[in-house]
Every structure is written in structure tokens, then in C-alpha cells.
Protein backbone atom coordinates (compact mmCIF):
# COMPACT_ATOMS: atom_id res chain seq x y z
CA UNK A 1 -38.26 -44.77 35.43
CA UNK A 2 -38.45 -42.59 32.11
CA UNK A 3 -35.81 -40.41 33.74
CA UNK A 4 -33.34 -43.64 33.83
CA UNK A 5 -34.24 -44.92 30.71
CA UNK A 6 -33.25 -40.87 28.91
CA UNK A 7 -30.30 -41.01 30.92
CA UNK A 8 -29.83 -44.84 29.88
CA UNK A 9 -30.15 -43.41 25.97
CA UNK A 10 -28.44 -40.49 26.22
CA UNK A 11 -25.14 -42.61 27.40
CA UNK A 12 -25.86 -45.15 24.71
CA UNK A 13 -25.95 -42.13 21.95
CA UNK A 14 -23.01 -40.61 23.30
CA UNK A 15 -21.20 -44.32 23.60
CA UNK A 16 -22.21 -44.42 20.02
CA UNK A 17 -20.96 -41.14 18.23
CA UNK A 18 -17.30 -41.97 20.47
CA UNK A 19 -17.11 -45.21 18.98
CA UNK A 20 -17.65 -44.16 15.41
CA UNK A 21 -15.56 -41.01 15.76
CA UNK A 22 -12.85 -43.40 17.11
CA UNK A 23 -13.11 -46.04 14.51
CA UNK A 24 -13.04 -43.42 11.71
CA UNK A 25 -10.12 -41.55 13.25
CA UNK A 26 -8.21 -45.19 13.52
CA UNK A 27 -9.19 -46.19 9.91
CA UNK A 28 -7.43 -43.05 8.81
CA UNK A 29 -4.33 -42.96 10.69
CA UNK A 30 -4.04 -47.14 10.78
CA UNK A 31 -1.91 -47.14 8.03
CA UNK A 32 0.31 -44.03 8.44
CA UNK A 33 0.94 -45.55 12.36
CA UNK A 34 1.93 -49.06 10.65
CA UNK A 35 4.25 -47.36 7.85
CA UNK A 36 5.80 -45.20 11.24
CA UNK A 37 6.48 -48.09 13.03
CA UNK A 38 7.89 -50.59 10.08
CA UNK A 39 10.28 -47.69 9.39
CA UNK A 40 12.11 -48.66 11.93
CA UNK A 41 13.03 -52.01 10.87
CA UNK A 42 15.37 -53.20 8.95
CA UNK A 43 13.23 -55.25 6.77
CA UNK A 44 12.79 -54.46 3.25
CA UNK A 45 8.80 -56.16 3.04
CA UNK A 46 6.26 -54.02 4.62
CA UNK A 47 5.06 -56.08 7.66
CA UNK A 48 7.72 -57.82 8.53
CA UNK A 49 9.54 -57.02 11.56
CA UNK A 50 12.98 -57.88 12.29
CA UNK A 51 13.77 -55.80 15.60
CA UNK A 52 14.29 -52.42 15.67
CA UNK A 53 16.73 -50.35 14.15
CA UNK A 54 17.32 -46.79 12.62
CA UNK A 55 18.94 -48.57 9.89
CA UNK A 56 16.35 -46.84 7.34
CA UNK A 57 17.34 -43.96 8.35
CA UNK A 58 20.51 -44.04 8.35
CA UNK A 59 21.07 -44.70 5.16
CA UNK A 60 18.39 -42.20 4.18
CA UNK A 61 20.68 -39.75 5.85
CA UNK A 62 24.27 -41.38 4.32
CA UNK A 63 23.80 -41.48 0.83
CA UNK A 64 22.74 -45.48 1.12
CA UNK A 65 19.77 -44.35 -1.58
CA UNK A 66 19.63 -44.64 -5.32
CA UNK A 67 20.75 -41.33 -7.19
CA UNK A 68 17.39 -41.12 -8.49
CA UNK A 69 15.30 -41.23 -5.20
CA UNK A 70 17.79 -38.70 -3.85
CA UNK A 71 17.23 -36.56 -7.39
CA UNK A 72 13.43 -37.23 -6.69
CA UNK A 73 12.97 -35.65 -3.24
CA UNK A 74 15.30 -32.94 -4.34
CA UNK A 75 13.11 -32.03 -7.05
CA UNK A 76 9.77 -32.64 -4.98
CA UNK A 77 10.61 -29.90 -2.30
CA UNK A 78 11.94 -27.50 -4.72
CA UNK A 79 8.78 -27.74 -7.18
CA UNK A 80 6.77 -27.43 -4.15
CA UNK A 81 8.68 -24.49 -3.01
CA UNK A 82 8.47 -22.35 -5.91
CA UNK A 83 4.66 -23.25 -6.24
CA UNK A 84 3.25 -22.65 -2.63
CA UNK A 85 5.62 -19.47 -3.36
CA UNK A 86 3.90 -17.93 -6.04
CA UNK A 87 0.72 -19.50 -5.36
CA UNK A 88 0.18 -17.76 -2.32
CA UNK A 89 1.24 -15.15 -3.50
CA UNK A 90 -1.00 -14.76 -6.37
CA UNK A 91 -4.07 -16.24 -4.16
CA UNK A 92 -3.58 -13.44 -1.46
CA UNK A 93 -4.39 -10.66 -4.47
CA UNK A 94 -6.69 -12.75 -5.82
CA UNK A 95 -8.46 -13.05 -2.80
CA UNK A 96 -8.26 -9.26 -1.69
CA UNK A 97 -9.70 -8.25 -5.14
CA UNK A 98 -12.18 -11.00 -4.94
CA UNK A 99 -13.12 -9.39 -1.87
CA UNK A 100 -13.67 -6.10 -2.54
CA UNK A 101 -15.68 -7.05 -5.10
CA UNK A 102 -19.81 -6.42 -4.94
CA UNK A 103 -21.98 -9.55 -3.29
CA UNK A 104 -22.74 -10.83 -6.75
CA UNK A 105 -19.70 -10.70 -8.69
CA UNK A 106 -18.13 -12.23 -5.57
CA UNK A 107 -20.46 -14.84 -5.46
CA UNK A 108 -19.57 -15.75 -9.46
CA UNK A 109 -15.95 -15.65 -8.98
CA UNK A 110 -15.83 -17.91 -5.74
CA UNK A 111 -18.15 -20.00 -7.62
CA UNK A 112 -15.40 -19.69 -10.53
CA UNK A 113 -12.46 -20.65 -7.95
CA UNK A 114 -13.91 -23.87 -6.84
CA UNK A 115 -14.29 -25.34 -10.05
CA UNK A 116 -10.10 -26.83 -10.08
CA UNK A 117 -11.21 -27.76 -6.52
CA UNK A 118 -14.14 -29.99 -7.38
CA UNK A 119 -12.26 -30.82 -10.57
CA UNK A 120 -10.80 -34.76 -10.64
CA UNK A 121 -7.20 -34.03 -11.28
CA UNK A 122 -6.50 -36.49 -13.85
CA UNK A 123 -9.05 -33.85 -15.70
CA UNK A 124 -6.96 -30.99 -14.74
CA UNK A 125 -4.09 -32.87 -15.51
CA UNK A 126 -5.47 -33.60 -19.44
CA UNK A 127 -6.15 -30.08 -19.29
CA UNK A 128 -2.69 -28.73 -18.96
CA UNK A 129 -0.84 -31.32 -21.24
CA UNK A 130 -3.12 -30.16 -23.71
CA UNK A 131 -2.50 -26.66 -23.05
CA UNK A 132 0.81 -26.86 -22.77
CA UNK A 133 1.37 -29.21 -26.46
CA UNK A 134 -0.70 -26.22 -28.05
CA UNK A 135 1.29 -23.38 -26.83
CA UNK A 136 4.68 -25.21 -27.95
CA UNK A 137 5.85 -25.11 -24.03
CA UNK A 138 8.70 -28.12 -23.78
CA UNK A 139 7.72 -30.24 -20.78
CA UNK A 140 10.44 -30.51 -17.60
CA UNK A 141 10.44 -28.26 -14.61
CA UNK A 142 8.54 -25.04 -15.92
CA UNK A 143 5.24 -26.61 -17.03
CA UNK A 144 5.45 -28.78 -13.62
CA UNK A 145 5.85 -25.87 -11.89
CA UNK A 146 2.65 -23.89 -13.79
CA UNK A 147 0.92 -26.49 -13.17
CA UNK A 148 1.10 -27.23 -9.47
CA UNK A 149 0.95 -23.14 -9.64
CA UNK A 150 -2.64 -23.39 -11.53
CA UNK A 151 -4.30 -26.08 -9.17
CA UNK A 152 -3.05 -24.69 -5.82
CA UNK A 153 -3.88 -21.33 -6.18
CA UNK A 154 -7.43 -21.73 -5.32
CA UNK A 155 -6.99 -23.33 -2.46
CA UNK A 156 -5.18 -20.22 -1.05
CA UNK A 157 -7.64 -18.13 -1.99
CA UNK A 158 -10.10 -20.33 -0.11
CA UNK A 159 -7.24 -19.84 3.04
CA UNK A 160 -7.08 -16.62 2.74
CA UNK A 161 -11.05 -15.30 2.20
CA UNK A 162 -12.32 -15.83 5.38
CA UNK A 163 -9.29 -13.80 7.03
CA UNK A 164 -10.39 -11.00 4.76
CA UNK A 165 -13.67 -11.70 5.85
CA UNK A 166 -13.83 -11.34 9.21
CA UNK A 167 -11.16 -8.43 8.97
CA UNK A 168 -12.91 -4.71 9.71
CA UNK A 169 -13.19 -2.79 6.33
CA UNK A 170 -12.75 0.75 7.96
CA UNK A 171 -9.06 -0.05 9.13
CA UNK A 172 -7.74 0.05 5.74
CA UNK A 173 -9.67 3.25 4.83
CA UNK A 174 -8.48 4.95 8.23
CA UNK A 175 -5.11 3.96 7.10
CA UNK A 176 -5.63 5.68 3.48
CA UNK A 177 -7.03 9.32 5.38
CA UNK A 178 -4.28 9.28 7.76
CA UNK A 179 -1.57 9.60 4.98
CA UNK A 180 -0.85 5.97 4.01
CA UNK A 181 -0.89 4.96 0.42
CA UNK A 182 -2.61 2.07 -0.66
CA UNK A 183 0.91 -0.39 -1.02
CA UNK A 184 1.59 1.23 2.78
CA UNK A 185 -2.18 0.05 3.78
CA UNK A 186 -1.61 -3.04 2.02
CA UNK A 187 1.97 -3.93 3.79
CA UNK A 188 1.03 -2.08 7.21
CA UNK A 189 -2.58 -3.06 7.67
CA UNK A 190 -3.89 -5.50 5.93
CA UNK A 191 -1.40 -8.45 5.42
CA UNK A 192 -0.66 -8.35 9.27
CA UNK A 193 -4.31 -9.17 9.43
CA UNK A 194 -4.86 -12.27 6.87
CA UNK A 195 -1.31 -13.36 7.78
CA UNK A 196 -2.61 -16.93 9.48
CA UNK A 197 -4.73 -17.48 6.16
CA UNK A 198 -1.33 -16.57 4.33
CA UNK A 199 0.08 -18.91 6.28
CA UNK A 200 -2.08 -21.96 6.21
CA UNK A 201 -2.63 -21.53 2.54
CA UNK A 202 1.56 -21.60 1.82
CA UNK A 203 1.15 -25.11 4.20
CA UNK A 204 -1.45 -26.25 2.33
CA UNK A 205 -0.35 -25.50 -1.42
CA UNK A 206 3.22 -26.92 0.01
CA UNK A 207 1.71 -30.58 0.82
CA UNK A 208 -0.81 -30.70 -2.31
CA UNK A 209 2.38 -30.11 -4.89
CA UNK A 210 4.15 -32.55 -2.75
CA UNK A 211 1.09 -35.43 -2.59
CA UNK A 212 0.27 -34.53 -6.34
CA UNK A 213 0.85 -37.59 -8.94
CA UNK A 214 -2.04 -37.12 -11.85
CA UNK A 215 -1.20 -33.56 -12.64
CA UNK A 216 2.64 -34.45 -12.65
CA UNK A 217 2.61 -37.26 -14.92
CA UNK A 218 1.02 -35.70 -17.09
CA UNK A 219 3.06 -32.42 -17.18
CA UNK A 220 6.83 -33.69 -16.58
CA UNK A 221 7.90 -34.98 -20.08
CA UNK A 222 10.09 -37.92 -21.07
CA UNK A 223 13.04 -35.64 -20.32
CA UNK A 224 13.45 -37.91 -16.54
CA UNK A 225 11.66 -35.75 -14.13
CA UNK A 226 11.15 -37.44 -11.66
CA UNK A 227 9.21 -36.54 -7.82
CA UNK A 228 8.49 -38.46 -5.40
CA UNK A 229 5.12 -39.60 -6.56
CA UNK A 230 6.20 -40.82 -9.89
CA UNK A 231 9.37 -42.59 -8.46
CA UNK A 232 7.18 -44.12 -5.81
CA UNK A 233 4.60 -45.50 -8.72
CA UNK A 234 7.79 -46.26 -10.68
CA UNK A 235 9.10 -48.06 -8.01
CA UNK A 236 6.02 -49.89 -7.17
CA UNK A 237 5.39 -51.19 -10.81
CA UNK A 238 8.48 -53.05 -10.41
CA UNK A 239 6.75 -55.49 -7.56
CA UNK A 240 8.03 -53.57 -4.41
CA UNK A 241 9.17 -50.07 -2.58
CA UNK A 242 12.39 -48.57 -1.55
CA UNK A 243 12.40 -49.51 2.29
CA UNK A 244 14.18 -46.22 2.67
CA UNK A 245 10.49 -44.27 1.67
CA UNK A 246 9.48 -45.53 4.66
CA UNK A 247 11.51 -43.37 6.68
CA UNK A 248 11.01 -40.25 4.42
CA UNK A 249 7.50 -40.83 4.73
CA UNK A 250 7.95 -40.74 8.44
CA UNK A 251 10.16 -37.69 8.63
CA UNK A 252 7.39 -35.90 6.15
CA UNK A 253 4.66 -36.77 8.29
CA UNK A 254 6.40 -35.17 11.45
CA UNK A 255 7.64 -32.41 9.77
CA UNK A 256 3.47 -31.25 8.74
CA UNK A 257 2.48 -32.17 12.05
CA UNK A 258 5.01 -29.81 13.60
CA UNK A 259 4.23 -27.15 11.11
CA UNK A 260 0.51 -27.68 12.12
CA UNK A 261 0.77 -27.46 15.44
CA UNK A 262 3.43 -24.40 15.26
CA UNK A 263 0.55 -22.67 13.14
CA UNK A 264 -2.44 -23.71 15.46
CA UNK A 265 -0.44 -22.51 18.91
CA UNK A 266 0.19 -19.01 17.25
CA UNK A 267 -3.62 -18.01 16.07
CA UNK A 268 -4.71 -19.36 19.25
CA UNK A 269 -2.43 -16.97 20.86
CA UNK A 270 -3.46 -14.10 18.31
CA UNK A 271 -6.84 -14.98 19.38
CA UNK A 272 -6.20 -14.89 23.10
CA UNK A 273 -3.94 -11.83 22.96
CA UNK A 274 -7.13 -10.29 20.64
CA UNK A 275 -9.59 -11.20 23.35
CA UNK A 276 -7.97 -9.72 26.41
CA UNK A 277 -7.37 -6.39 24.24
CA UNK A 278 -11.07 -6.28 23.90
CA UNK A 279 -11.75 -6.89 27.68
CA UNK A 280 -9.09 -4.34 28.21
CA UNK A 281 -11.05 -2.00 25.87
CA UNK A 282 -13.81 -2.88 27.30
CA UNK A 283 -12.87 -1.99 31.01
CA UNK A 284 -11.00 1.52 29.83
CA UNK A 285 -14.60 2.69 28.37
CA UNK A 286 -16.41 1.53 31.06
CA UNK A 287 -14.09 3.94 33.36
């Protein structure tokens, strides 16, 4: 009987944590699946379906789009280029300095580099305007640019730490006594090793200067710089959306999802492939 009623409890707990994981997991991707499927109707109110059609797309595709949505996107990508650029860039030094630094100092400078993480952006956003007014910088593309620079960088770092991490110190020195010099090491050794975090953190500063609206409002000017997120609160202030951002939402969407999964399928094969060298290791010293 108390054997029954565990097993009866163990199914109801397990029943339980499904259920919630499922309602979470639909609660979150509810309204991405609705804007998916409403972008392919020709209707230009949210929710109202009128058969299907690629109409949206179409004229995504054909120039049926305002000049300035089409200026928007163009600057989006190219903003968000240039930042997940240099950004990871300047996060994957930051990061190996970071970690070659003593347990400590470490410690105070990861502490350091979470601050613009935990940091509401309409703060970080203040921040730079401010900065940017003192210094005399004229607002347009450059101080965007910084600025989606400034607030993804950490994030890389974050990407890129744990590679580093997990990574075996001696290879780099046993690259230095065989002949290599430390740029060699560096280009030879280590970034083949924190590549995936490299990778991830160029993904990841990609979609944050592409989502970002507080920080770019307040660091675009009043010379007409536009991105997507300030067309797209533009657009909504006048008492509707652009039916075609339902479609470029759509294509977005696939696009990270295919990136994601392209990223995922290679470090579990860099994992696999790392495994079965070990075992193969592994069997040679046995012999």
C-alpha cells in the first residue's frame, strides 16, 4: 500500500513539474507562434485572419515598404554588425587577461563586468547621453555604435570565460617552449580553443544591439536615425504597426534559431570528437 501510494506521488510530482515546464514554455513562445502565423495573412490588424497568403512577404521582399522601414533594418543589421564585431573582439582580450589574472583580482573584475549586466538600460542609456553631451561627441551612427559596443561587451566576456576556463593552462606554455611566440600561441592555440565562446558571444552581442531600444533612443540624435526598435515604437505611437514587421519578425526569428542550432550541432560534435580522442588515448596507454 505505501509502495502504491510513493509511486502514486511520484507520478503526481512528475505530472506536476511537466505541466508547469509546459505552461511556462507556451507563455513564452505564445506570442512569437501567433505573430508567425498572422504573418501570413494579408490582414493589416493583428488577429485577424483573412486566409493565407505570402503577401507580407512579398512586399517585404519587392520594395512594397516605406523608405524609412527599409532605411531602418538597413541600419539595424549594420549597427549590430560593427558592434558584435568589435565587441567580441575586445571581450575575447578582455576575458583572456581577466583570466590570467590572480583569484582575487579576478574575482573584482568579474564582479566589475556584471555591473552593465545587472544595470537597467534606461540607466546605461542616461549614462552615455550624458557622456557623450560632455565630451562634445555629435549624436548619429558613431555614439550608437559605442554604445551598443559598451553594453555588449560584457556579455562576451561572460561567453567567452568559461571556455578559458575549462581550457588546460600548460598548452599555451608548451606552445611558448617549443618556439611559438605569444601572438603564434594566441592564434595557434588558444583561440581554436574558446572559439564556441567566441562564437556564441558574436550571436549574442548580434541580437542584444538588434533587440536594444533604451540605449538607442537615447544615443541616436535628432539627426533621423532610425532602427528597428525606434521605428517600431514610432510606428506604434501612431495607433498601429507596419503589417510588413510581421514578416521581418518572422524571418529574424528563423534566422537565430538556425544560427542556434548551427552553433549547438558543432560543440556537440567538438565534444563528441573530444571524447572519443580521450577513449582513444585512453586505449593507446593502456597498450
Amino acid at each position: 500500500m505505501r509502495m502504491a501510494l510513493t509511486m502514486v506521488s511520484c507520478s503526481m510530482k512528475k505530472f506536476l513539474s511537466n505541466s508547469y515546464i509546459a505552461l511556462l514554455l507556451m507563455m513564452l513562445y505564445a506570442p512569437i507562434i501567433i505573430i508567425a502565423i498572422f504573418s501570413f495573412t494579408e490582414s493589416k490588424v493583428l488577429g485577424n485572419w483573412t486566409g493565407f497568403s505570402a503577401e507580407l512577404y512579398t512586399s517585404l521582399f519587392s520594395g512594397g515598404v516605406t523608405d524609412r522601414l527599409v532605411d531602418a533594418i538597413q541600419n539595424t543589421f549594420l549597427i549590430a554588425l560593427v558592434a558584435a564585431t568589435v565587441s567580441t573582439l575586445l571581450g575575447t582580450v578582455a576575458a583572456i587577461g581577466i583570466n590570467d589574472l590572480r583569484y582575487r583580482k579576478r574575482r573584482a573584475i568579474n564582479f566589475v563586468n556584471n555591473i552593465p549586466i545587472l544595470n537597467p538600460d534606461i540607466i546605461t542609456g542616461i549614462s552615455l547621453f550624458l557622456l557623450f553631451v560632455s565630451i562634445g561627441i555629435t549624436q548619429g551612427y558613431t555614439t550608437v555604435i559605442l554604445a551598443h559596443i559598451a553594453f555588449c561587451t560584457p556579455y562576451v566576456v561572460l561567453s567567452v570565460m568559461p571556455r578559458l576556463m575549462q581550457m588546460n593552462p600548460n598548452i599555451y606554455e608548451a606552445a611558448l617552449d617549443l618556439g611559438a611566440t605569444p601572438m603564434q600561441a594566441m592564434r595557434r592555440v588558444i583561440i581554436p580553443e574558446i572559439r564556441p565562446g567566441m562564437i556564441s558571444g558574436f550571436i549574442l552581442a548580434f541580437t542584444l544591439s538588434i533587440d536594444d531600444f533604451a540605449v538607442t533612443i537615447f544615443t541616436n540624435g535628432t539627426d533621423g536615425l532610425e532602427t528597428l526598435s525606434t521605428f517600431i515604437y514610432a510606428d506604434a505611437r501612431k495607433g498601429g504597426l507596419t503589417p510588413e514587421l510581421r514578416a521581418l519578425s518572422t524571418i529574424i526569428l528563423v534566422v537565430v534559431l538556425l544560427l542556434l542550432l548551427v552553433v549547438n550541432y558543432r560543440a556537440h560534435r567538438q565534444a563528441k570528437r573530444a571524447e572519443e580522442q580521450a577513449k582513444q588515448l585512453k586505449n593507446y596507454s593502456r597498450r
